[in-house]
PDB file of N, CA and C in Angstrom:
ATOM      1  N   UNK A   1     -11.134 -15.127 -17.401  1.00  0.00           N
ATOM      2  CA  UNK A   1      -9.893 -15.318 -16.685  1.00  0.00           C
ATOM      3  C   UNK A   1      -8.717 -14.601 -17.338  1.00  0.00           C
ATOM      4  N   UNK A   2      -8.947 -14.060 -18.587  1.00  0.00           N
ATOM      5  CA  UNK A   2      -7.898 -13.301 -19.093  1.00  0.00           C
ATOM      6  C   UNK A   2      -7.687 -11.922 -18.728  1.00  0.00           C
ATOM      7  N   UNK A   3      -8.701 -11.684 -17.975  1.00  0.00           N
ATOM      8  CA  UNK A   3      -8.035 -10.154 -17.735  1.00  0.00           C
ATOM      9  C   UNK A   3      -7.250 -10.368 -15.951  1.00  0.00           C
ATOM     10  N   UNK A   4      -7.887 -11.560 -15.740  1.00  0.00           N
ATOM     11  CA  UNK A   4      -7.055 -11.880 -14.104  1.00  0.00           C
ATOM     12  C   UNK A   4      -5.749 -11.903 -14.326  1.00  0.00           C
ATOM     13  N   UNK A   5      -5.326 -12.999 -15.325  1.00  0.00           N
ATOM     14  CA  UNK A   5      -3.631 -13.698 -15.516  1.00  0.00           C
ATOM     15  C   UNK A   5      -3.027 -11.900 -16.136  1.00  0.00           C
ATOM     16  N   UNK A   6      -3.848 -11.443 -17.054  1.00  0.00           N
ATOM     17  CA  UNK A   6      -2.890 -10.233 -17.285  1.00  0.00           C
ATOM     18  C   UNK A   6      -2.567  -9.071 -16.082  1.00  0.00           C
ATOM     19  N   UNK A   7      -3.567  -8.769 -14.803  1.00  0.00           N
ATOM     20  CA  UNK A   7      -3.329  -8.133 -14.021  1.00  0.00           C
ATOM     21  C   UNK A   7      -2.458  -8.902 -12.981  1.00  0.00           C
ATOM     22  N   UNK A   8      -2.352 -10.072 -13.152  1.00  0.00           N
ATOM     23  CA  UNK A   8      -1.327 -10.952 -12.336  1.00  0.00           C
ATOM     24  C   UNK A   8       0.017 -10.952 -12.914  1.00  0.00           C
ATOM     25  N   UNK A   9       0.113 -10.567 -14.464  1.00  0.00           N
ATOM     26  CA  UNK A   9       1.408 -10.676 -14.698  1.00  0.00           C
ATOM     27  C   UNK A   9       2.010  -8.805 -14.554  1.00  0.00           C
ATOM     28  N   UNK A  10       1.133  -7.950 -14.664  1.00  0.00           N
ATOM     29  CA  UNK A  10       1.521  -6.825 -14.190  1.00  0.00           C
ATOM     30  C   UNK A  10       1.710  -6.391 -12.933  1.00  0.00           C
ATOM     31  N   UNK A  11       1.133  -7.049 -11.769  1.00  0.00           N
ATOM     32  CA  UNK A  11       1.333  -7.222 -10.597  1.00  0.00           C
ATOM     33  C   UNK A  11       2.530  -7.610 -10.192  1.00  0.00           C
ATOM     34  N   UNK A  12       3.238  -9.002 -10.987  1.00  0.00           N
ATOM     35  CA  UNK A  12       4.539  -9.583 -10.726  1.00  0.00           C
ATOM     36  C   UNK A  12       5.737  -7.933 -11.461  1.00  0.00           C
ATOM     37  N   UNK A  13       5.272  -7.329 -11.937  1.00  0.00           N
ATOM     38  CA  UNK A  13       6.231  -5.863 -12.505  1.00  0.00           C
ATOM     39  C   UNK A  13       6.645  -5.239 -11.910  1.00  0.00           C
ATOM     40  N   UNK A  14       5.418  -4.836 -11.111  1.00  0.00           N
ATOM     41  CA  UNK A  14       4.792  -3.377 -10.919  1.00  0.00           C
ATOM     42  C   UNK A  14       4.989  -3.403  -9.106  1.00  0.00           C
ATOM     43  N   UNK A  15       4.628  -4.203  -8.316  1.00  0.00           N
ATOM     44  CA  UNK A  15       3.991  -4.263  -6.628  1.00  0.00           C
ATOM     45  C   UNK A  15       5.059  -4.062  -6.272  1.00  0.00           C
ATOM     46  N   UNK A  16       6.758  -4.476  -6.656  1.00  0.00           N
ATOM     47  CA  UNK A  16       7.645  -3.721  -5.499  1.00  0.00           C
ATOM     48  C   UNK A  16       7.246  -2.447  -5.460  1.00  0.00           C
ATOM     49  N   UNK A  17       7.106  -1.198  -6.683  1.00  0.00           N
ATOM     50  CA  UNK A  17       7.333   0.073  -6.454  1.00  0.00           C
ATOM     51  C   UNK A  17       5.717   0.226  -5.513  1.00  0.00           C
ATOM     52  N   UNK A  18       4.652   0.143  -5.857  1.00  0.00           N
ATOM     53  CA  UNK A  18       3.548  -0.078  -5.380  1.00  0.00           C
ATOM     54  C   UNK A  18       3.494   0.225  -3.748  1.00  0.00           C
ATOM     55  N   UNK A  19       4.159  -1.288  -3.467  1.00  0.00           N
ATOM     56  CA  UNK A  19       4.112  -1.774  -1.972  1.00  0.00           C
ATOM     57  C   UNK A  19       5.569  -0.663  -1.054  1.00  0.00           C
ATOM     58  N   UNK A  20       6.603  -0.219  -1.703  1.00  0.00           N
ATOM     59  CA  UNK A  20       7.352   0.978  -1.283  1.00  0.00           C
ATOM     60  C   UNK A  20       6.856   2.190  -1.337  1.00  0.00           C
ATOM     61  N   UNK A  21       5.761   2.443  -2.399  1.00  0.00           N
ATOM     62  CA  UNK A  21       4.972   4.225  -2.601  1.00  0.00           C
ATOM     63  C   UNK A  21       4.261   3.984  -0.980  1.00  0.00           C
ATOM     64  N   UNK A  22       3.540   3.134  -0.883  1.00  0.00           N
ATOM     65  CA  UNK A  22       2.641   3.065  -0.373  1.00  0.00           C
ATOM     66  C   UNK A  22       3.165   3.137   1.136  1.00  0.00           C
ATOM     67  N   UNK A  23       4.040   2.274   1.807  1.00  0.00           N
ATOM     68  CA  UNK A  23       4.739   2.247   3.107  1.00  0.00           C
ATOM     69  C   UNK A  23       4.796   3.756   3.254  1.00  0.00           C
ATOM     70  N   UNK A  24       5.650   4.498   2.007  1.00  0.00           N
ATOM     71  CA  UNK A  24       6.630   5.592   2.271  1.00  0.00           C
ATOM     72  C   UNK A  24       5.277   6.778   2.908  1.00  0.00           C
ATOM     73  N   UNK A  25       4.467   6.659   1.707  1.00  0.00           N
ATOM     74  CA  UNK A  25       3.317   7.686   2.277  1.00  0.00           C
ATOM     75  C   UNK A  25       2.222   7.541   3.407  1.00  0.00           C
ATOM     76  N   UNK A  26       2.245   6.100   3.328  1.00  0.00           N
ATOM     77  CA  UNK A  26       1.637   6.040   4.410  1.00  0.00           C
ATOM     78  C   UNK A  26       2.273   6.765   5.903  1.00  0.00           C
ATOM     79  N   UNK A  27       3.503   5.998   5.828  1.00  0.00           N
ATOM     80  CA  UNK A  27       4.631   6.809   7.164  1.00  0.00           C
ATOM     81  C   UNK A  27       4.547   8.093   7.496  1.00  0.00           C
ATOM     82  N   UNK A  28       4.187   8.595   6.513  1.00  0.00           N
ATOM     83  CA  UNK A  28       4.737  10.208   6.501  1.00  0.00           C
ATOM     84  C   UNK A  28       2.632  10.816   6.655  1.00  0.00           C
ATOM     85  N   UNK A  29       1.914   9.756   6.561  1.00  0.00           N
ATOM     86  CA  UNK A  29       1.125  11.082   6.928  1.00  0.00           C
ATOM     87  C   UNK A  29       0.398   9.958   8.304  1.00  0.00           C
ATOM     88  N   UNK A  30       1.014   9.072   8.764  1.00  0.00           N
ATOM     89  CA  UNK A  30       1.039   8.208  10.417  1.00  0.00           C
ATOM     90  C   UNK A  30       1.752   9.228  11.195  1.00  0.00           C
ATOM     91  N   UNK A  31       2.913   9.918  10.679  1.00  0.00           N
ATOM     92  CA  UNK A  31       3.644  11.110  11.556  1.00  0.00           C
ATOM     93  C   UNK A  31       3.103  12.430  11.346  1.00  0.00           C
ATOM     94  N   UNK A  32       2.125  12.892   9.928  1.00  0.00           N
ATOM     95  CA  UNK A  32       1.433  13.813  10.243  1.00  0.00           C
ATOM     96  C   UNK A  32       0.014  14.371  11.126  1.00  0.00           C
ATOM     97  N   UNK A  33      -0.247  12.784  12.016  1.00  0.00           N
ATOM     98  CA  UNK A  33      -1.575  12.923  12.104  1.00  0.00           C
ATOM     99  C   UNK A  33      -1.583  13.212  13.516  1.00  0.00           C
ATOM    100  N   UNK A  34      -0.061  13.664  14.070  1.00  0.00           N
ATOM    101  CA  UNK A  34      -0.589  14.264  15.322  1.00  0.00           C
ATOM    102  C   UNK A  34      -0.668  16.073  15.102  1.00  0.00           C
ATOM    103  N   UNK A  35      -0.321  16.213  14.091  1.00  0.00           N
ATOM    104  CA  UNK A  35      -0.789  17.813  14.176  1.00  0.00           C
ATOM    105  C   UNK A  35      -2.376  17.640  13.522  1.00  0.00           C
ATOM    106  N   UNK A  36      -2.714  19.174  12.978  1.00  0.00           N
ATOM    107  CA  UNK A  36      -4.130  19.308  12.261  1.00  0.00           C
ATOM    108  C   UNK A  36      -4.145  19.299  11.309  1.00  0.00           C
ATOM    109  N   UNK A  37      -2.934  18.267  10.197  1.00  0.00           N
ATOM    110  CA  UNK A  37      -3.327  18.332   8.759  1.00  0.00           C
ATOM    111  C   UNK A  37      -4.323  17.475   8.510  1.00  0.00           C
ATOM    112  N   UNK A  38      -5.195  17.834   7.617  1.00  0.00           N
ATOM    113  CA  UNK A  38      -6.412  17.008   7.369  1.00  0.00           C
ATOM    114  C   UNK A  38      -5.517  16.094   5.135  1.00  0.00           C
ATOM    115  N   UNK A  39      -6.375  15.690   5.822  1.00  0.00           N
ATOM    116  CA  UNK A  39      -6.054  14.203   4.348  1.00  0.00           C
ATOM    117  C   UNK A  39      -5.586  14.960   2.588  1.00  0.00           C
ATOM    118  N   UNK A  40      -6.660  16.011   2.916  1.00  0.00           N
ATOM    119  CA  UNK A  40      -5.899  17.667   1.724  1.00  0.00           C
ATOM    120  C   UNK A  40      -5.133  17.927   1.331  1.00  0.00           C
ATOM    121  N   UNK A  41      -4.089  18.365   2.696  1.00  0.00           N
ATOM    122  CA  UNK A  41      -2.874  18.681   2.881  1.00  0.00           C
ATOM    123  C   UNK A  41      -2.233  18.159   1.832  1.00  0.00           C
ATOM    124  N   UNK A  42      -1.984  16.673   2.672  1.00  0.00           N
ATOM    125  CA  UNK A  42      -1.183  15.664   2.181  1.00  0.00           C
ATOM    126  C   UNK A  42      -0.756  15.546   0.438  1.00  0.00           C
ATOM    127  N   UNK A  43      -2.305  16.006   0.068  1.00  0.00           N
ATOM    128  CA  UNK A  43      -2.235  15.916  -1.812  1.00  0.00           C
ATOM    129  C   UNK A  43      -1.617  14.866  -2.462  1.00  0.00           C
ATOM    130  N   UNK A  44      -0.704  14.840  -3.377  1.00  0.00           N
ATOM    131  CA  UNK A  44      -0.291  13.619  -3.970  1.00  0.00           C
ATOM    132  C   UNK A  44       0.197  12.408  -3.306  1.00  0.00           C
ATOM    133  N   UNK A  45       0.795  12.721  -2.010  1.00  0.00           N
ATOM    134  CA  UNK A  45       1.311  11.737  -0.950  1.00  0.00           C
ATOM    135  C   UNK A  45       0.620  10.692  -0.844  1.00  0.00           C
ATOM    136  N   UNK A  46      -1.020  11.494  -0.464  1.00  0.00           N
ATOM    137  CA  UNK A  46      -1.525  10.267   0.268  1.00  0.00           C
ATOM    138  C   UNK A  46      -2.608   9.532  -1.214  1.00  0.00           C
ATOM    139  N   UNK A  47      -2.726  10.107  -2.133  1.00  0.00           N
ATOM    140  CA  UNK A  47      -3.465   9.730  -3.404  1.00  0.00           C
ATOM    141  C   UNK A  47      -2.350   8.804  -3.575  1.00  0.00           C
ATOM    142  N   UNK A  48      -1.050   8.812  -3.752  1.00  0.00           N
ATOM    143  CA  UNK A  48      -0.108   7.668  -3.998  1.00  0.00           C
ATOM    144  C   UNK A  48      -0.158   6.343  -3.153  1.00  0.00           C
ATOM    145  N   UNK A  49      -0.351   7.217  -1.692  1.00  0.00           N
ATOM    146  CA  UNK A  49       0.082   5.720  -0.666  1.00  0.00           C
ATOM    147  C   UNK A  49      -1.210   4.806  -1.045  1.00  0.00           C
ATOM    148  N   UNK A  50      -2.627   6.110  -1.060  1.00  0.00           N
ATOM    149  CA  UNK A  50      -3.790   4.515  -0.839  1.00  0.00           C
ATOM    150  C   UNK A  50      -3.632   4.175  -2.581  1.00  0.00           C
ATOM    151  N   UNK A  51      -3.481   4.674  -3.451  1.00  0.00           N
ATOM    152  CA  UNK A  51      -3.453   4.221  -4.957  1.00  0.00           C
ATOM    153  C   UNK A  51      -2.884   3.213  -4.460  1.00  0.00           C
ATOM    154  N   UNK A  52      -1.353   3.196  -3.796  1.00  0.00           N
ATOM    155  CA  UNK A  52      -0.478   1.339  -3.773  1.00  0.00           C
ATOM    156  C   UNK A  52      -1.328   0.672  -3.398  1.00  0.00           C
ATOM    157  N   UNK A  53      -1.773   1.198  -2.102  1.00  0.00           N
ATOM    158  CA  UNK A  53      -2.246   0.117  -1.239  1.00  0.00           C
ATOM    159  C   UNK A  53      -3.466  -0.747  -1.833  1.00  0.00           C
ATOM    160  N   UNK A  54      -4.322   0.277  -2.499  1.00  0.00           N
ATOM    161  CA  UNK A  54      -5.629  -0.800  -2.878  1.00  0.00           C
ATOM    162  C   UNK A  54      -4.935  -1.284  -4.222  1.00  0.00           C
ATOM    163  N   UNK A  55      -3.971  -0.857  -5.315  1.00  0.00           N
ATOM    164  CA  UNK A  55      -3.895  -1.890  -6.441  1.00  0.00           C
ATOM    165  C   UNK A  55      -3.029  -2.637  -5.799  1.00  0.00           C
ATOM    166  N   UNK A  56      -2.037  -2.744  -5.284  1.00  0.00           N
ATOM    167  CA  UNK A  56      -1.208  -3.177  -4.541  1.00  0.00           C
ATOM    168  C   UNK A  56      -1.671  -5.202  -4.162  1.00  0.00           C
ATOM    169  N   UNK A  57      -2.524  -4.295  -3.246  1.00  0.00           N
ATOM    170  CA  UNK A  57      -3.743  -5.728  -2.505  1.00  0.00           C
ATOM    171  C   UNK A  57      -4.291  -6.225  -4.363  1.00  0.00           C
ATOM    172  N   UNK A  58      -4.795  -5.521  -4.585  1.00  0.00           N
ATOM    173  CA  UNK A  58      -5.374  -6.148  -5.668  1.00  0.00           C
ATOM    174  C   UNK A  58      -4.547  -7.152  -6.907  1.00  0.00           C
ATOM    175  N   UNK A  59      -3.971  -6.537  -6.887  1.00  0.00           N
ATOM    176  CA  UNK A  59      -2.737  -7.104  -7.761  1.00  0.00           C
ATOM    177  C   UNK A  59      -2.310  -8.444  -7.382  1.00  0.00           C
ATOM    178  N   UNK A  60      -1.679  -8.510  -5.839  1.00  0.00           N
ATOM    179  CA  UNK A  60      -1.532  -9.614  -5.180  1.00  0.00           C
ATOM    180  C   UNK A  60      -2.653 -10.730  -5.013  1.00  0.00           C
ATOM    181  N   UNK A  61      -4.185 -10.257  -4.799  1.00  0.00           N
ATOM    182  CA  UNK A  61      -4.724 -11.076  -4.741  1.00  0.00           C
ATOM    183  C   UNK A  61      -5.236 -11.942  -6.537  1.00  0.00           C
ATOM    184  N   UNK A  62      -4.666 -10.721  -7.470  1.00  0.00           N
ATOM    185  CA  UNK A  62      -4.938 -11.222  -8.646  1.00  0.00           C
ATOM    186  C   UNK A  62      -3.691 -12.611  -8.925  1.00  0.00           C
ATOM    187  N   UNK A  63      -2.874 -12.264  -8.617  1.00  0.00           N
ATOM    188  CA  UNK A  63      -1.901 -13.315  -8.469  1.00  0.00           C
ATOM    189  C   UNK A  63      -2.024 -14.419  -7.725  1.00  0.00           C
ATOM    190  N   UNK A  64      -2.622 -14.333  -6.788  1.00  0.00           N
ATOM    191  CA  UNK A  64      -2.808 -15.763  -5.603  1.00  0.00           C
ATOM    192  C   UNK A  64      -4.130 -16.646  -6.081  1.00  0.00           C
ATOM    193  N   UNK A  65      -5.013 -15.853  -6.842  1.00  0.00           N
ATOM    194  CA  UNK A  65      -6.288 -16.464  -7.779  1.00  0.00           C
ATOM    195  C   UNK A  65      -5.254 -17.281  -9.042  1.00  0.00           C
ATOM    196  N   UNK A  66      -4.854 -16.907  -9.441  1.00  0.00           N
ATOM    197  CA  UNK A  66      -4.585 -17.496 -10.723  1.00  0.00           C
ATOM    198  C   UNK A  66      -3.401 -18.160 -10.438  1.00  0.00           C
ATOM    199  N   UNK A  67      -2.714 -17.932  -8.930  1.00  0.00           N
ATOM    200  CA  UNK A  67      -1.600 -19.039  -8.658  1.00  0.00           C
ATOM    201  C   UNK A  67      -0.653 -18.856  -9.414  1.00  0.00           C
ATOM    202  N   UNK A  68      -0.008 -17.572  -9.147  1.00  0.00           N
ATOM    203  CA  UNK A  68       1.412 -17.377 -10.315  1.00  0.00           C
ATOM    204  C   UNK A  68       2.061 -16.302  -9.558  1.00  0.00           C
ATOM    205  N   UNK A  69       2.197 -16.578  -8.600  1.00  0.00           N
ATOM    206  CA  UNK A  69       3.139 -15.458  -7.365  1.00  0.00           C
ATOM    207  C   UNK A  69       4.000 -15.785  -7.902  1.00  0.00           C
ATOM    208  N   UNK A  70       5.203 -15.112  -7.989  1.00  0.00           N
ATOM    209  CA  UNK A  70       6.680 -15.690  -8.543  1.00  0.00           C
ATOM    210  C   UNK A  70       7.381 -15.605  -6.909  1.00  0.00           C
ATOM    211  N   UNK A  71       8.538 -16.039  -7.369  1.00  0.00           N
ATOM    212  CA  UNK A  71       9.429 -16.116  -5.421  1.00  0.00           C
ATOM    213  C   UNK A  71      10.130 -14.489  -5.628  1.00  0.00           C
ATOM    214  N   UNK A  72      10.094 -13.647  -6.634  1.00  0.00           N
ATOM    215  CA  UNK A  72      10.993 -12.143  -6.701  1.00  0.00           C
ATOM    216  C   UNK A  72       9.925 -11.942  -7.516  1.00  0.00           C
ATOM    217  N   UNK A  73       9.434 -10.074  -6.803  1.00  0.00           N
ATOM    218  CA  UNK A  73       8.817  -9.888  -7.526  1.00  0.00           C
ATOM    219  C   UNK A  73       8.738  -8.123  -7.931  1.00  0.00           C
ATOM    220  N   UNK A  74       9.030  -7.931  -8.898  1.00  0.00           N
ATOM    221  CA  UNK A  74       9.142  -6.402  -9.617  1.00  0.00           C
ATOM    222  C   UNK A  74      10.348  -6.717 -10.433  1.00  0.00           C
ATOM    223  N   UNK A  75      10.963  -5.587 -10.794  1.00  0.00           N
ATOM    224  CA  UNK A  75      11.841  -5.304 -11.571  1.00  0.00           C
ATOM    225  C   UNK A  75      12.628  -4.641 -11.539  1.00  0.00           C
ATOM    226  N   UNK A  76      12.593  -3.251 -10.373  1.00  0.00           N
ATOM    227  CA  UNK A  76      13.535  -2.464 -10.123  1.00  0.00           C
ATOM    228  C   UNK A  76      14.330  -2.733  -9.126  1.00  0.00           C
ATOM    229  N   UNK A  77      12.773  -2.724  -7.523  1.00  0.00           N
ATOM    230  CA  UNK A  77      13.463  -3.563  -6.500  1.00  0.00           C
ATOM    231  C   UNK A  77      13.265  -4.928  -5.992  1.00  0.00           C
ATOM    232  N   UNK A  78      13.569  -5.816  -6.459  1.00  0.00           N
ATOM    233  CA  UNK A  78      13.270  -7.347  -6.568  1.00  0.00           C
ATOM    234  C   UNK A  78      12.929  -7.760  -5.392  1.00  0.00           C
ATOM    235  N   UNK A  79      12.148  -7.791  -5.016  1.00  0.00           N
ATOM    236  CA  UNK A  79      11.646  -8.121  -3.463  1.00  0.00           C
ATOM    237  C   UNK A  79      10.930  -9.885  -3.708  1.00  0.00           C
ATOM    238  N   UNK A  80      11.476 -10.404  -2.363  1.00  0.00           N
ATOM    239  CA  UNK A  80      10.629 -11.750  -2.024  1.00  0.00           C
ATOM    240  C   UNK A  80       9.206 -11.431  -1.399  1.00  0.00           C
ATOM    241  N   UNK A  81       8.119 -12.543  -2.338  1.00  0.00           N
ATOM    242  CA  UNK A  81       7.003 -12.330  -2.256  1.00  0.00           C
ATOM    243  C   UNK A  81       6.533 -11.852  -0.568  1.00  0.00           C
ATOM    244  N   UNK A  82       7.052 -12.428   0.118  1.00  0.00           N
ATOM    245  CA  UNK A  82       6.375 -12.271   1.447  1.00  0.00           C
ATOM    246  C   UNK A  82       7.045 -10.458   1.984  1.00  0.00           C
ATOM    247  N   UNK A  83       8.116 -10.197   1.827  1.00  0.00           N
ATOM    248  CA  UNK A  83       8.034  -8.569   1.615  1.00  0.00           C
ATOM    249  C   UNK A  83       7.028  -7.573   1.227  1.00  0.00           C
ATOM    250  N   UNK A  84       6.678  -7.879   0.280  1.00  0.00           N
ATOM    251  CA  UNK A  84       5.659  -7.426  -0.852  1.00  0.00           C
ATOM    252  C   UNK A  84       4.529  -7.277   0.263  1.00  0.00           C
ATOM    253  N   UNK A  85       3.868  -8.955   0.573  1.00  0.00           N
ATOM    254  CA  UNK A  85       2.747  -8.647   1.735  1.00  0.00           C
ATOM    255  C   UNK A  85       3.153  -8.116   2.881  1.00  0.00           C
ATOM    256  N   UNK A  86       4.026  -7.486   3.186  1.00  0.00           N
ATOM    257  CA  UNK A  86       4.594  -7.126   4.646  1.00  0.00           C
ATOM    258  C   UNK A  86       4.253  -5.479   4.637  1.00  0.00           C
ATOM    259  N   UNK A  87       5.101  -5.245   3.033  1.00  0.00           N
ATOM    260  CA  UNK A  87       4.899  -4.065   3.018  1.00  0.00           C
ATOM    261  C   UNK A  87       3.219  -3.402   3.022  1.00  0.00           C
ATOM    262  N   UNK A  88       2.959  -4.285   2.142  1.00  0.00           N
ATOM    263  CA  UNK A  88       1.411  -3.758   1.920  1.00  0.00           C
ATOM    264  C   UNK A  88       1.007  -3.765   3.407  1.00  0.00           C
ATOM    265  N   UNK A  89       1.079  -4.890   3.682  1.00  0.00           N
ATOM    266  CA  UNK A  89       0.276  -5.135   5.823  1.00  0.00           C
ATOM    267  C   UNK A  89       0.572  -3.817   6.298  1.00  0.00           C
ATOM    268  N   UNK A  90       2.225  -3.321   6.546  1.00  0.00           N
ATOM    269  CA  UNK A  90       2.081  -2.606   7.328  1.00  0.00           C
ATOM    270  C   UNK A  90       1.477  -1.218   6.922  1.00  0.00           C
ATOM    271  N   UNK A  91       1.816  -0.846   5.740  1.00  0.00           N
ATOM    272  CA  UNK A  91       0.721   0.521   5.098  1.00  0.00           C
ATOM    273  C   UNK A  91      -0.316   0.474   5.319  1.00  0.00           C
ATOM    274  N   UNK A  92      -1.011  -0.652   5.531  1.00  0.00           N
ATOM    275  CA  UNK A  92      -2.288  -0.719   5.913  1.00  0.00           C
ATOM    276  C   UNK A  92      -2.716  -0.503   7.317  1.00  0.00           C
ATOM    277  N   UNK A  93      -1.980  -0.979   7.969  1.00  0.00           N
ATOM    278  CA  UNK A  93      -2.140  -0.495   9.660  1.00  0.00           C
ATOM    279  C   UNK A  93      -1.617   0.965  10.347  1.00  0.00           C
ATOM    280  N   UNK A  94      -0.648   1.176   9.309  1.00  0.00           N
ATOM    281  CA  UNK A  94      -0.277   2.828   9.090  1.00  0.00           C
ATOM    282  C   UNK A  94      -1.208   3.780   8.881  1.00  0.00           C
ATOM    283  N   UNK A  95      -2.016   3.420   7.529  1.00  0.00           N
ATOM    284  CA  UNK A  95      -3.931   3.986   7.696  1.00  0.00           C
ATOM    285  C   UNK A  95      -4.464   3.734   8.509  1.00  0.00           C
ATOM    286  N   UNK A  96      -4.573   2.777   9.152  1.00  0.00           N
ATOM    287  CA  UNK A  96      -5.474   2.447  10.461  1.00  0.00           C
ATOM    288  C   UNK A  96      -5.437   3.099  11.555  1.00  0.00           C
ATOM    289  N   UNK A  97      -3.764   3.242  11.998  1.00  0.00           N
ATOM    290  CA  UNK A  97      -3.726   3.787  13.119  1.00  0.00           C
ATOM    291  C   UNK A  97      -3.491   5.351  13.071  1.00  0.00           C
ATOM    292  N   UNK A  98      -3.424   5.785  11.659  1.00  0.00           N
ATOM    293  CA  UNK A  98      -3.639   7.216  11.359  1.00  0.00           C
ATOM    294  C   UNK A  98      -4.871   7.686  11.984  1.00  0.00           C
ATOM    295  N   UNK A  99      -5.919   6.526  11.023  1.00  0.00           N
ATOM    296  CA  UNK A  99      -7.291   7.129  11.534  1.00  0.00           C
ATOM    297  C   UNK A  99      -7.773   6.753  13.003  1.00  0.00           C
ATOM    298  N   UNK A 100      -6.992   6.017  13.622  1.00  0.00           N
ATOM    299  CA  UNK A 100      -7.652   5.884  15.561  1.00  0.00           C
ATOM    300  C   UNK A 100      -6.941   7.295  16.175  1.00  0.00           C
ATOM    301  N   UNK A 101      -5.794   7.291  15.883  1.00  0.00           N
ATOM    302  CA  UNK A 101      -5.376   8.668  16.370  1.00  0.00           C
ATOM    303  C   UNK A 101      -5.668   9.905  16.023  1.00  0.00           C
ATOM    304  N   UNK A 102      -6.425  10.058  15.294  1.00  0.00           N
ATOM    305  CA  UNK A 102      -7.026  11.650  14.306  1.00  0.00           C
ATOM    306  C   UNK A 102      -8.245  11.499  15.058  1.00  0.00           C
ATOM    307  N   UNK A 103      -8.942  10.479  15.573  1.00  0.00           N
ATOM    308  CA  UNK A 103     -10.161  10.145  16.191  1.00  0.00           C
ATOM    309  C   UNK A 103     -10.108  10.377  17.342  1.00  0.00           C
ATOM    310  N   UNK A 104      -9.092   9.865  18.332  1.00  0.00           N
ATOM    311  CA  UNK A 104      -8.587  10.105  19.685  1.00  0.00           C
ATOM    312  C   UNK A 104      -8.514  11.519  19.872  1.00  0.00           C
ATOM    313  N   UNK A 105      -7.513  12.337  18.702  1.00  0.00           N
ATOM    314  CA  UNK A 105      -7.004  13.694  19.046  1.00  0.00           C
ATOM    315  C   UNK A 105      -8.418  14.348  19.111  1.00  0.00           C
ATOM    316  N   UNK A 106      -9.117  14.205  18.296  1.00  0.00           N
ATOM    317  CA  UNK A 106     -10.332  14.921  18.645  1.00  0.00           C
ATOM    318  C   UNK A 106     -11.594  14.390  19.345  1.00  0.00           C
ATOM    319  N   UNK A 107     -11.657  13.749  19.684  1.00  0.00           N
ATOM    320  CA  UNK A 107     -12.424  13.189  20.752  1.00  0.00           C
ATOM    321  C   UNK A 107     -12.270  13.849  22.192  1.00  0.00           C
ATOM    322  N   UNK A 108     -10.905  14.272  22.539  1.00  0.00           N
ATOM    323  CA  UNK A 108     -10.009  14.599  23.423  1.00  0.00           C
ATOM    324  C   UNK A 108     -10.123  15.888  23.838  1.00  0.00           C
ATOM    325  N   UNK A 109     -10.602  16.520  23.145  1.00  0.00           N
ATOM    326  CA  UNK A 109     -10.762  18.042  22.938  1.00  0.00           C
ATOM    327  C   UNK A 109     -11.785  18.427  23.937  1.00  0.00           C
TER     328      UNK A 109
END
């Protein structure tokens, strides 16, 4: 259980910037996916957005195991916990609907 509480207390640090990398890049390649950039392109963008997104989730769920969510959480931009999951949610459906529409566009063809 000690390596849980320590990724839970770096989680309470770290997930505002995390859960903002992650929105930001996600957005930006949800608006690239009606042209033909493929996931390449993107380069550090999108290695950043899913990096948030899966430590992101992880982090949070390391925190909800060991029951030590705080009510503000990071350090730079102090966000209330339920932000945090909002942000992550919607980056995540931002990938999602990246990939139905990259699927559609070429299906379509």
């Amino acid at each position: 259980m000690e390596i849980i509480n320590i990724l839970a207390m770096v989680g309470t640090i770290i997930n505002d910037i995390l859960a903002l990398l992650s929105a930001l890049g996600s957005f930006i390649m949800l608006l690239g996916s009606f042209g033909k950039a493929s996931w390449r392109k993107y380069g550090q963008i999108a290695d950043w957005s899913i990096l948030g997104l899966v430590l992101g989730w992880g982090l949070q769920i390391c925190m909800a195991i060991t029951k030590t969510t705080p009510e503000q959480i990071g350090m730079i931009f102090r966000m209330p916990t339920l932000m945090v999951y909002a942000l992550l949610s919607i980056s995540l459906l931002m990938v999602i609907g990246r990939m139905i529409i990259r699927r559609m566009l070429r299906s379509g063809k």
